[in-house]
C-alpha atoms as a PDB file:
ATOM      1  CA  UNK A   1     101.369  60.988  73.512  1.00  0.00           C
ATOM      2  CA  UNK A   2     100.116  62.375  76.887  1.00  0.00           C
ATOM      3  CA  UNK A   3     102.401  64.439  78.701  1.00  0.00           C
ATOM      4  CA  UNK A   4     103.575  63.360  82.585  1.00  0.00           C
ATOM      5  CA  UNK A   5     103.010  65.845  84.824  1.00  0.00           C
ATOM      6  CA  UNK A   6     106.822  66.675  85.083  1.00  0.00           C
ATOM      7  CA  UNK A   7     106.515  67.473  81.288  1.00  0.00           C
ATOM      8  CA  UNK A   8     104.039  70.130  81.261  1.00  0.00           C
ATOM      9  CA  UNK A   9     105.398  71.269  84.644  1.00  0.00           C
ATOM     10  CA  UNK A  10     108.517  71.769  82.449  1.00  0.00           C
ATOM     11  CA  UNK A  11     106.511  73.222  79.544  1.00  0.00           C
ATOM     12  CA  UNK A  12     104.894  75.963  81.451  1.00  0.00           C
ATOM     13  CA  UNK A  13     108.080  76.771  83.114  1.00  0.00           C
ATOM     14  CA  UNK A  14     109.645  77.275  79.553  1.00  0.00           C
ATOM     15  CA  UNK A  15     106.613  79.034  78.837  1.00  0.00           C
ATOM     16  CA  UNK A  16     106.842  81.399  81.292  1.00  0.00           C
ATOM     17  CA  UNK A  17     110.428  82.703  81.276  1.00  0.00           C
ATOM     18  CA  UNK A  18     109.631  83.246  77.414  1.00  0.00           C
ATOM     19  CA  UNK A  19     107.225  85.588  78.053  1.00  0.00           C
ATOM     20  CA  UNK A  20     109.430  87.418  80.467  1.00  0.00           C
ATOM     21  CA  UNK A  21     111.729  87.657  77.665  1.00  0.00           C
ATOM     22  CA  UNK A  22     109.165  88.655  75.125  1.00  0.00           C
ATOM     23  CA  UNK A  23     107.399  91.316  77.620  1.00  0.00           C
ATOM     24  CA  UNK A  24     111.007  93.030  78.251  1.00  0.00           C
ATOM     25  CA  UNK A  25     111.321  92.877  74.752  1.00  0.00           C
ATOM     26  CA  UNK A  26     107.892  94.736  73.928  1.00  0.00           C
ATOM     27  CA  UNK A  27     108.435  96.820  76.955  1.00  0.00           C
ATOM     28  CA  UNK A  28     104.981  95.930  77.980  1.00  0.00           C
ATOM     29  CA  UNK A  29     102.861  92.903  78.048  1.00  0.00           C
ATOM     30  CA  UNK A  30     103.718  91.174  74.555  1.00  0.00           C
ATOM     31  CA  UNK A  31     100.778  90.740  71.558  1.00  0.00           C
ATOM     32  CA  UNK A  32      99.264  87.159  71.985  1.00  0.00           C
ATOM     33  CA  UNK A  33      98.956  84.551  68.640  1.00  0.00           C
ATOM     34  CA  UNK A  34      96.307  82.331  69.485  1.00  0.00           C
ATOM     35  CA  UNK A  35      96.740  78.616  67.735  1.00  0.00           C
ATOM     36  CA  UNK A  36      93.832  76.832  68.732  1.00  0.00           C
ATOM     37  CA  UNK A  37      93.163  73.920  69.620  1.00  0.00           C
ATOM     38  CA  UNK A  38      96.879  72.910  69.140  1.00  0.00           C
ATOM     39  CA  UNK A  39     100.140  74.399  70.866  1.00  0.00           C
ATOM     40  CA  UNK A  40     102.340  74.414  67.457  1.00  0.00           C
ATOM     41  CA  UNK A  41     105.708  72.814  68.881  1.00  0.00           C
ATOM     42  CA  UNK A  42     108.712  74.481  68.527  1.00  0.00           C
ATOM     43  CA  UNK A  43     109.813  72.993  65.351  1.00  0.00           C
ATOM     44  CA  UNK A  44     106.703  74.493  63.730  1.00  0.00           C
ATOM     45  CA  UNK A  45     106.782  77.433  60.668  1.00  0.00           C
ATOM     46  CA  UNK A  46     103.881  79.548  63.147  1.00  0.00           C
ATOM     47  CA  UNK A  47     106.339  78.761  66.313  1.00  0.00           C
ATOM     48  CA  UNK A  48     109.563  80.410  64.371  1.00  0.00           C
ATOM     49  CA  UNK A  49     107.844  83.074  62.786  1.00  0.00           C
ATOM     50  CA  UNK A  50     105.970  84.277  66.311  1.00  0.00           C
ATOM     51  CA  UNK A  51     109.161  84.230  68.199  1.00  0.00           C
ATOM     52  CA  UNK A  52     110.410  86.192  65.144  1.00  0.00           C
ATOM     53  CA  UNK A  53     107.836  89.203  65.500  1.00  0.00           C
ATOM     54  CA  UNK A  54     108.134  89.192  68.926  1.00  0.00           C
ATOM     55  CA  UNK A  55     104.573  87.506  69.407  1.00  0.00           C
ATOM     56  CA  UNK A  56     103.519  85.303  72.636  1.00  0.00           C
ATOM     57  CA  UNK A  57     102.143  81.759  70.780  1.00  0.00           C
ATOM     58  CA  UNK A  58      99.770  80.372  72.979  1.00  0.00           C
ATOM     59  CA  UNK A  59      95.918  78.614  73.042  1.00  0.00           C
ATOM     60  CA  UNK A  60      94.840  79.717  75.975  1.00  0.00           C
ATOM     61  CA  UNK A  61      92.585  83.174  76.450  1.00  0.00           C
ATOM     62  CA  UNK A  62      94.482  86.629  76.045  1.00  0.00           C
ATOM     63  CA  UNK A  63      93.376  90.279  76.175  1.00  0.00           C
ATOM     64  CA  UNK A  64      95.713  91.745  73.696  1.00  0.00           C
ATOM     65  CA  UNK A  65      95.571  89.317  70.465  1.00  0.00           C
ATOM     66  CA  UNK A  66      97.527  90.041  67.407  1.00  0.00           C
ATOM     67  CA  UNK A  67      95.842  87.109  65.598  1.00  0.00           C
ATOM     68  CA  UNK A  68      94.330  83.573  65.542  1.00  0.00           C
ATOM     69  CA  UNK A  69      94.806  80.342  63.830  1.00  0.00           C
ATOM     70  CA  UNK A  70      93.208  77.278  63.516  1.00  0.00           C
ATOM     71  CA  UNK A  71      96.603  74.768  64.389  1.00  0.00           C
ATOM     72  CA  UNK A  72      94.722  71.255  63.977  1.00  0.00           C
ATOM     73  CA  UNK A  73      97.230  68.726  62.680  1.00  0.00           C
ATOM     74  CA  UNK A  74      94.744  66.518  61.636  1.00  0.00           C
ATOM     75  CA  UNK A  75      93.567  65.534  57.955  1.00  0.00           C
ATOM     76  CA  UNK A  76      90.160  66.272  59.046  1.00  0.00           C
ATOM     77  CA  UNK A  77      89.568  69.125  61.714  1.00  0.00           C
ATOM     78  CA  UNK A  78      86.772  68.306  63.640  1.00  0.00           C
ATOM     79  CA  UNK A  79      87.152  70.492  66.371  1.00  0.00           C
ATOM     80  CA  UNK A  80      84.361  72.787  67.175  1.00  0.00           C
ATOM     81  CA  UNK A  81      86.081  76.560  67.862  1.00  0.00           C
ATOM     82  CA  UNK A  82      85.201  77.416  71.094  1.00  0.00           C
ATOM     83  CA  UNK A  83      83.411  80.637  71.597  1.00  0.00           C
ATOM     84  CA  UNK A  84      86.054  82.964  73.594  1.00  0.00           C
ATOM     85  CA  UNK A  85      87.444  83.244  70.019  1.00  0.00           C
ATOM     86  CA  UNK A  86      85.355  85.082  68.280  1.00  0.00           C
ATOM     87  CA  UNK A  87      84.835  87.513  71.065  1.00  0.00           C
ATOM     88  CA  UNK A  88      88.596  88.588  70.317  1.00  0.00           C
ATOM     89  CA  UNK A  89      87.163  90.493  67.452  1.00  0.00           C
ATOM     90  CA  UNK A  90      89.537  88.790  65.549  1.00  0.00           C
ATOM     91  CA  UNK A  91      89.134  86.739  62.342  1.00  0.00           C
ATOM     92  CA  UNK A  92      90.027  83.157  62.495  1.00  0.00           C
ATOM     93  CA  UNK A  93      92.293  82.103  59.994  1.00  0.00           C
ATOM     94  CA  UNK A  94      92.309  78.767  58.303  1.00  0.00           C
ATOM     95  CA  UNK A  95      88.910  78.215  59.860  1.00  0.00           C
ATOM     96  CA  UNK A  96      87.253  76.698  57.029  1.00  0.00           C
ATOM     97  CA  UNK A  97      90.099  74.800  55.959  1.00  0.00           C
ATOM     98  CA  UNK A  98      88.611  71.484  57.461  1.00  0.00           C
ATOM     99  CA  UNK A  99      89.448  68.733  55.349  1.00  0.00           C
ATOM    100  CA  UNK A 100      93.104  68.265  53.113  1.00  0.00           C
ATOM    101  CA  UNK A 101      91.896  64.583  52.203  1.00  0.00           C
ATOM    102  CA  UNK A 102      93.829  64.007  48.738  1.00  0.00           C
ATOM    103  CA  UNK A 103      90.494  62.915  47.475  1.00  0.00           C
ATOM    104  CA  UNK A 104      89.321  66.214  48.257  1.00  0.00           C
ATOM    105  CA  UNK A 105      92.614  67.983  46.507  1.00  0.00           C
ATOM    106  CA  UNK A 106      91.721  65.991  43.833  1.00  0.00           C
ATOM    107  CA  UNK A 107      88.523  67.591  42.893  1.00  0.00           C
ATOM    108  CA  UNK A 108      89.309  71.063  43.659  1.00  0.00           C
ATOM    109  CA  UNK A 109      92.481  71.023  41.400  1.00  0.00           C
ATOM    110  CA  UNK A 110      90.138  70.056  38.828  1.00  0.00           C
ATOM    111  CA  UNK A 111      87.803  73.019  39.343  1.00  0.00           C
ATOM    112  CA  UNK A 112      90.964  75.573  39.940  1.00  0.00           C
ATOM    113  CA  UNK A 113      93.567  73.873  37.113  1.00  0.00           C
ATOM    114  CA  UNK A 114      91.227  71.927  34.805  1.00  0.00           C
ATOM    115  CA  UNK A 115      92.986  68.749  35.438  1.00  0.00           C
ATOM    116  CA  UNK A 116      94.081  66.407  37.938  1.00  0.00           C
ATOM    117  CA  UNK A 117      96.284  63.157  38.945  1.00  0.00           C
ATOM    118  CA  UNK A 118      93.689  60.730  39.827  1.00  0.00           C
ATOM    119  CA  UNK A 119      93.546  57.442  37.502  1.00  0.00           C
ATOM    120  CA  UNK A 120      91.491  54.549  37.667  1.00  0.00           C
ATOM    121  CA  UNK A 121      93.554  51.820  38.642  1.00  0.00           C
ATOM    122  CA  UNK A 122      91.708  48.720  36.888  1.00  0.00           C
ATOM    123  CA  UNK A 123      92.028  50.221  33.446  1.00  0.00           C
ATOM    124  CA  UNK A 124      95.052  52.545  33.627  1.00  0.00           C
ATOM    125  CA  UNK A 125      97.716  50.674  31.716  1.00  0.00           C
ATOM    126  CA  UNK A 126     101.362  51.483  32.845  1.00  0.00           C
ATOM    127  CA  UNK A 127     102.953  52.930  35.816  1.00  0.00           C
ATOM    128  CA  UNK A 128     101.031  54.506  38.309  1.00  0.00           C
ATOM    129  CA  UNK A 129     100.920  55.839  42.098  1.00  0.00           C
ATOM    130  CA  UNK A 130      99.857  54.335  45.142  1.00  0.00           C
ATOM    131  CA  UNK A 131      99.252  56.655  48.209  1.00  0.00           C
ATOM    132  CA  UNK A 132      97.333  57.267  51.630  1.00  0.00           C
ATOM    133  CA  UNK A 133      94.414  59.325  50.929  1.00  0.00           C
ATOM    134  CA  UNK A 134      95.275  60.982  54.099  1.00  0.00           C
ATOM    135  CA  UNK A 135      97.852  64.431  54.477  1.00  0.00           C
ATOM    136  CA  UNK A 136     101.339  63.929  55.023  1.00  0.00           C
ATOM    137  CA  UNK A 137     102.292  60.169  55.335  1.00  0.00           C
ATOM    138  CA  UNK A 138     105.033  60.050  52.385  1.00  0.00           C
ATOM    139  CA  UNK A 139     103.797  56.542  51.512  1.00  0.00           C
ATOM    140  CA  UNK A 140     103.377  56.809  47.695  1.00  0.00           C
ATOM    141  CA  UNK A 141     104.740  53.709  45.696  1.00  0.00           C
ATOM    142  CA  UNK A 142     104.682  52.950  41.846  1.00  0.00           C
ATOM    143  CA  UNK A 143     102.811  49.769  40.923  1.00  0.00           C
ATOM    144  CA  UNK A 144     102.080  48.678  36.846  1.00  0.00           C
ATOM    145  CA  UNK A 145      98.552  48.820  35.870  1.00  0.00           C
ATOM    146  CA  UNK A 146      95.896  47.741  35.565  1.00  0.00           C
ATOM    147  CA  UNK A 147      95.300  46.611  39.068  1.00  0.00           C
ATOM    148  CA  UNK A 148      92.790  43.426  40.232  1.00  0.00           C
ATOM    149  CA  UNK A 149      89.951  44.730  41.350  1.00  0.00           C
ATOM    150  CA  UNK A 150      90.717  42.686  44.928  1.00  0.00           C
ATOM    151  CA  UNK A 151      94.544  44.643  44.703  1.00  0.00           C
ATOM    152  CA  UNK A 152      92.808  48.295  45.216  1.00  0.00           C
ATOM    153  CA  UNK A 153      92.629  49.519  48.526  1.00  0.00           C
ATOM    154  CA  UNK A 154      89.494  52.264  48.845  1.00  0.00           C
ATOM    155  CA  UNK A 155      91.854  54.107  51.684  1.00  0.00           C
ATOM    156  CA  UNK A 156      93.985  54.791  48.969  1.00  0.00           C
ATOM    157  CA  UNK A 157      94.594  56.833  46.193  1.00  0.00           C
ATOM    158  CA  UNK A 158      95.729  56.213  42.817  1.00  0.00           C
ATOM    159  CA  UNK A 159      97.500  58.711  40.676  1.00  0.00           C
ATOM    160  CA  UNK A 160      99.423  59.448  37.196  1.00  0.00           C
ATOM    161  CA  UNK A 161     102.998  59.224  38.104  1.00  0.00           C
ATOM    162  CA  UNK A 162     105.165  62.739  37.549  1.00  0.00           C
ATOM    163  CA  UNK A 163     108.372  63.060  36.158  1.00  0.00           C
ATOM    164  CA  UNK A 164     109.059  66.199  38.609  1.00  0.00           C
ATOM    165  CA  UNK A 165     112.950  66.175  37.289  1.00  0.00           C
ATOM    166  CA  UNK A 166     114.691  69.656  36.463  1.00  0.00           C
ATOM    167  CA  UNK A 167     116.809  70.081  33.586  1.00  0.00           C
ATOM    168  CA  UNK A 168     119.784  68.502  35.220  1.00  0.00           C
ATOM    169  CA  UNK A 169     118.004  65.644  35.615  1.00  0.00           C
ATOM    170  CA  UNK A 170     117.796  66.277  39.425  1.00  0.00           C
ATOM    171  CA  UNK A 171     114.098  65.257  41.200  1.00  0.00           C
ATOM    172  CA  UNK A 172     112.261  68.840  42.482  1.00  0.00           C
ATOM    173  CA  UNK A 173     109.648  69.264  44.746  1.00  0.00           C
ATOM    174  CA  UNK A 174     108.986  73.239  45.172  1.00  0.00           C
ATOM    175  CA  UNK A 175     107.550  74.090  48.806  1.00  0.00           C
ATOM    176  CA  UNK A 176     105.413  77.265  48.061  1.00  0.00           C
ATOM    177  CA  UNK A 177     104.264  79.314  51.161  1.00  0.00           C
ATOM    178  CA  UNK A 178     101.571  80.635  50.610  1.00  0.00           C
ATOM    179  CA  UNK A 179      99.940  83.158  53.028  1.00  0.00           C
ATOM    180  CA  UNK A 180      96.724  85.236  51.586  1.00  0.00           C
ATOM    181  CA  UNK A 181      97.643  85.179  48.556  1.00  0.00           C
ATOM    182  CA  UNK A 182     101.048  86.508  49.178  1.00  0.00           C
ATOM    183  CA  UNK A 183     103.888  84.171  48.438  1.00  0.00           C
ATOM    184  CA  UNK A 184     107.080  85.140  49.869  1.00  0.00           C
ATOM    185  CA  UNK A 185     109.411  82.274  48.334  1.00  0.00           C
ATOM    186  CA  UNK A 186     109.700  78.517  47.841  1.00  0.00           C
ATOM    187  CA  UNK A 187     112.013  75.746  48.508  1.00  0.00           C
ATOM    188  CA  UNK A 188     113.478  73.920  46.587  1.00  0.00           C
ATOM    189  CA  UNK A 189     114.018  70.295  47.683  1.00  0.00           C
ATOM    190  CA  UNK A 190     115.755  68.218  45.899  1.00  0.00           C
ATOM    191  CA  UNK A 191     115.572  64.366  46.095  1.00  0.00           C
ATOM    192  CA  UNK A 192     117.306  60.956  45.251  1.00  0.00           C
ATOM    193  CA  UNK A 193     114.552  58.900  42.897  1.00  0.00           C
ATOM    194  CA  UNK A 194     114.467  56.475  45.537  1.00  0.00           C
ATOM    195  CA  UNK A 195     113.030  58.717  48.152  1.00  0.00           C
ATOM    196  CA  UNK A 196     111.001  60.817  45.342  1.00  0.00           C
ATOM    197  CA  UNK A 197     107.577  60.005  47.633  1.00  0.00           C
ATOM    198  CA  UNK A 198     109.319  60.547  51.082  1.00  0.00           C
ATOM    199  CA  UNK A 199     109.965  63.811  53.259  1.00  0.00           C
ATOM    200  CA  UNK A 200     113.780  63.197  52.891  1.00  0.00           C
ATOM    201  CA  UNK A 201     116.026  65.362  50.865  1.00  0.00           C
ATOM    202  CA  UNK A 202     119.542  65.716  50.294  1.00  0.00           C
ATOM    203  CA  UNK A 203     119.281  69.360  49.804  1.00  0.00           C
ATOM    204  CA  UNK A 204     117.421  71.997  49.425  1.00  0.00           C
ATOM    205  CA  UNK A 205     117.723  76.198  48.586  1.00  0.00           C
ATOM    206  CA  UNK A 206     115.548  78.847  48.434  1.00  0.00           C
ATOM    207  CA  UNK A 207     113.889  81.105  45.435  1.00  0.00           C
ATOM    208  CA  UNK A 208     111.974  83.550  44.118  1.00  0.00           C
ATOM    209  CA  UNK A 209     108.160  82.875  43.331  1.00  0.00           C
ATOM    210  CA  UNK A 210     108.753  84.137  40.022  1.00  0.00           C
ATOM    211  CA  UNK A 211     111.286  82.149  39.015  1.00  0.00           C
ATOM    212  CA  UNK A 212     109.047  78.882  39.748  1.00  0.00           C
ATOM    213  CA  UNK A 213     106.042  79.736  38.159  1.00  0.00           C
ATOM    214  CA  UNK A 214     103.685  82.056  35.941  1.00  0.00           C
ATOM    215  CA  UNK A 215     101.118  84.789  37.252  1.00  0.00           C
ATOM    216  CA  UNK A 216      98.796  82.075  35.705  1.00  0.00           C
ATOM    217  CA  UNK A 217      99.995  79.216  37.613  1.00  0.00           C
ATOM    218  CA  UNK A 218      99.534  81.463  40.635  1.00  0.00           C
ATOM    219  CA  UNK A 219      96.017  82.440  40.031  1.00  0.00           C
ATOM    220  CA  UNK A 220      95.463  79.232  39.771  1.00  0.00           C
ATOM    221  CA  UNK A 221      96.738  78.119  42.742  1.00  0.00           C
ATOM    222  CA  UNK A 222      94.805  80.703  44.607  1.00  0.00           C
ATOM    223  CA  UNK A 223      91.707  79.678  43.303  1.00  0.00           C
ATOM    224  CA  UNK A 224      92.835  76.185  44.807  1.00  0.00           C
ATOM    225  CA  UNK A 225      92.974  77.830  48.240  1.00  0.00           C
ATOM    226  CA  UNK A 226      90.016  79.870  48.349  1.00  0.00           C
ATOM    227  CA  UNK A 227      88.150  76.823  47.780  1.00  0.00           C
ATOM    228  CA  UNK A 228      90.389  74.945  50.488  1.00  0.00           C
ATOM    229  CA  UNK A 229      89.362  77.326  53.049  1.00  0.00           C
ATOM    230  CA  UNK A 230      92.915  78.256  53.353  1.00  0.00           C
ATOM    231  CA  UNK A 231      94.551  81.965  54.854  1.00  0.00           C
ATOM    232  CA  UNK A 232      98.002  80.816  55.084  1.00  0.00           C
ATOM    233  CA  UNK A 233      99.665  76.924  54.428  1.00  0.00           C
ATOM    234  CA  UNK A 234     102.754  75.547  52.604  1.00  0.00           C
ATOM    235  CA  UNK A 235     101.793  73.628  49.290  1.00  0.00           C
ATOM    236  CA  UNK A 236     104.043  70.446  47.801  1.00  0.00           C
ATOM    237  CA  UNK A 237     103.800  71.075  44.362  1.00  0.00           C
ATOM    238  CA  UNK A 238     105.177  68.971  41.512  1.00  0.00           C
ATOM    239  CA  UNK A 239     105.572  70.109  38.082  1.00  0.00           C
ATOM    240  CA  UNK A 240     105.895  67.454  35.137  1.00  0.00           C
ATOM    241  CA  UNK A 241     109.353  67.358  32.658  1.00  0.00           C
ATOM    242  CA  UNK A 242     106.728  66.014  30.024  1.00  0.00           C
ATOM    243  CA  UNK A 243     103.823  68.116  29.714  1.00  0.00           C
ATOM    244  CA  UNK A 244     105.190  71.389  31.921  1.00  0.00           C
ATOM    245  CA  UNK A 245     102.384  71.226  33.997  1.00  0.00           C
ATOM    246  CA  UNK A 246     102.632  71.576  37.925  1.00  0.00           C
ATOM    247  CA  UNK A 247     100.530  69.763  40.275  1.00  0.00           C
ATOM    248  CA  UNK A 248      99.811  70.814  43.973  1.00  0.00           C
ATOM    249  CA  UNK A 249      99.998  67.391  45.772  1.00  0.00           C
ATOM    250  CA  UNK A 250      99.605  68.449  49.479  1.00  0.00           C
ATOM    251  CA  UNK A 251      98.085  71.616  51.087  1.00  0.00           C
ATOM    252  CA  UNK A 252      99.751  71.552  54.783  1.00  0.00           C
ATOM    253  CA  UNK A 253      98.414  74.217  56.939  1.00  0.00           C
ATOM    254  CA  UNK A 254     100.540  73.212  60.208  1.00  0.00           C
ATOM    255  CA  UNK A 255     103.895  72.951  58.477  1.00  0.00           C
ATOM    256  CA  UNK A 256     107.357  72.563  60.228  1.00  0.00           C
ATOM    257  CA  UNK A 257     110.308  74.112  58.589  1.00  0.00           C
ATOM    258  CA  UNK A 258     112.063  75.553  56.896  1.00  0.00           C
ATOM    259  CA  UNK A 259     113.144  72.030  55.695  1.00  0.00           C
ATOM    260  CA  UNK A 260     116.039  70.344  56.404  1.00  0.00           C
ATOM    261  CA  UNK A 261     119.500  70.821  54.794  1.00  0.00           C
ATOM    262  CA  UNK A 262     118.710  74.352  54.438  1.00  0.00           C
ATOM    263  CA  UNK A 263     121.368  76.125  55.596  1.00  0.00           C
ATOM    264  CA  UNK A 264     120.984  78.309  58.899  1.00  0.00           C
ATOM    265  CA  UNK A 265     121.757  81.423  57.226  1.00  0.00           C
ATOM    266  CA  UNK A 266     119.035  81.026  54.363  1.00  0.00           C
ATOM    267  CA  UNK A 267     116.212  79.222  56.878  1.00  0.00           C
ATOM    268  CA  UNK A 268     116.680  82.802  59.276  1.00  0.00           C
ATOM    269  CA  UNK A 269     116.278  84.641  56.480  1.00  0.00           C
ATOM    270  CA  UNK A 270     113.570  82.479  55.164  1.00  0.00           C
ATOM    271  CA  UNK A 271     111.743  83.269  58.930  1.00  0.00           C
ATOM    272  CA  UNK A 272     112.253  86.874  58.378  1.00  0.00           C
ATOM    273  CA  UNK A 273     110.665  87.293  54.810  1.00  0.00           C
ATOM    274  CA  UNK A 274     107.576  84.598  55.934  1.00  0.00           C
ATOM    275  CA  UNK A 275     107.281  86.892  59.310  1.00  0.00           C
ATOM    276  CA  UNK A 276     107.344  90.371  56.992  1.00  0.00           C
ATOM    277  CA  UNK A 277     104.560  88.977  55.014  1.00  0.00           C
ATOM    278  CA  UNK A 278     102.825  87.525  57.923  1.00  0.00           C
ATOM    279  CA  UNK A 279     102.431  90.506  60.051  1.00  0.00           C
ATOM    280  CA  UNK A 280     101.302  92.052  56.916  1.00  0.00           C
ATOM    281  CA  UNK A 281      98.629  90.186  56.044  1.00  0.00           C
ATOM    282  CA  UNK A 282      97.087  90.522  59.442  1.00  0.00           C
ATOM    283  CA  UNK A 283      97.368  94.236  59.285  1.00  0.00           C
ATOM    284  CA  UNK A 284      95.000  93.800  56.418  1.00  0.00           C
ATOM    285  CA  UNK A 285      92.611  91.246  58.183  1.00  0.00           C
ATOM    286  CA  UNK A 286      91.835  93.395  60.157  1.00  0.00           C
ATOM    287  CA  UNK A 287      90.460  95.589  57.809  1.00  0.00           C
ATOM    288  CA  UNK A 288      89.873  92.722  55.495  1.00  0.00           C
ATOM    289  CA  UNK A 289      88.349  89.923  57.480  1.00  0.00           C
ATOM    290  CA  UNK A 290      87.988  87.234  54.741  1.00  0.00           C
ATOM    291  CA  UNK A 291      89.534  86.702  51.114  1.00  0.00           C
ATOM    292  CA  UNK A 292      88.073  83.251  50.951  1.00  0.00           C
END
């Protein structure tokens, strides 16, 4: 939606008495976070987690930059990085993290895990999992197979189905933030079956890395995001009451949060231990440019 001129008239004016607050704050003109091409929006992880550190989040040119991001909520990021940015010296985060497709999940899991989710829906027999190839939409339904050829929709993709239910029975997703290859925590998000494929839960709690998964699972997982092109994202990931396994169903790299029904005492604290990490890793960038 484009914004009426009374909007970003309003935005800037926001903008401004921010930075007034974050220069008194620094004593001095404040470190700029550049998220290019988009402005995250105040709901966003990178929003929350500047504004904890004390950081300026902006797209537009600055002198003193603490870091950069690629922000392009998009499935695939076309947008050609304009050249200002690399003249900040800077490395670019998430810059070759172009393309989350679930098609393209799909056959890095397999290189990073050994296995995947995708099935062929005219010969799988039993229940299996409709959903946009595309990041993010929450549309996935079960449907029996196998599927008329005329029934399968190429936009689409078709998946095992995963029993992602804890030992009380309760269905689990586990949010994993994952930022160069630090991993802070993960939430725990806990869903009614009927909204199992949906963003909706009717709670959720934080928890230890190590808790949720082996040193294995998390080399693994690694693996999965060097060859995503990823510095820093949130991963849905899924594992199966069956066969134990987990599966990483969505890489989001411009992730809001922390999700709701987390209480406001555990999603500050949740800002904090993201932000600790955060600044970290760019401390290292610097002398580090690229893990990937």
């Amino acid at each position: 939606r484009s914004l009426s001129i009374w909007e970003r008239i309003g935005k800037q004016l926001r903008h401004a008495a921010h930075w007034i607050h974050l220069t008194i704050r620094n004593r001095g003109i404040p470190p700029a976070f550049i998220a290019w091409p988009e402005l995250p929006s105040r709901r966003s992880t990178l929003y929350k987690i500047c504004r904890e550190l004390g950081w300026e989040l902006t797209n537009q040119p600055r002198r003193k930059v603490a870091g950069i991001m690629r922000f392009e909520d998009v499935t695939e990021k076309s947008s050609a990085l304009d050249g200002w940015l690399s003249q900040t010296g800077c490395a670019i985060w998430n810059e070759q993290c172009t393309d989350i497709r679930k098609q393209t999940l799909e056959l890095h899991h397999h290189r990073a895990f050994g296995y995947g989710m995708a099935i062929d829906p005219a010969s799988h027999r039993g229940p299996l999992v409709e959903k946009s190839d595309e990041n993010a939409k929450h549309d996935g339904h079960i449907l029996d197979g196998p599927m008329d050829q005329a029934a399968i929709d190429s936009s689409n993709v078709y998946q095992r189905v995963i029993r992602n239910q804890d030992e009380a029975g309760r269905w689990l997703d586990l949010r994993l933030v994952w930022i160069r290859r630090e991993t802070p925590l993960v939430y725990l998000k806990f869903k009614n079956e009927s909204e199992r494929f949906t963003n909706l839960t009717h709670s959720v709690s934080i928890a230890d890395t190590g808790a949720c998964f082996s040193n294995e699972e998390l080399m693994r997982v690694n693996e999965l995001m060097r060859l995503h092109g990823v510095d820093s994202a949130e991963l849905d990931i899924l594992r199966d009451a069956d066969s134990g396994q987990i599966f990483v169903v969505d890489i989001n790299p411009t992730p809001w949060g922390p999700p709701s029904h987390l209480d406001r005492e555990s999603s500050q604290k949740a800002i904090q231990m993201c932000a600790q990490v955060f600044r970290k890793a760019w401390e290292e960038s610097k002398r580090q440019p690229s893990q990937l």
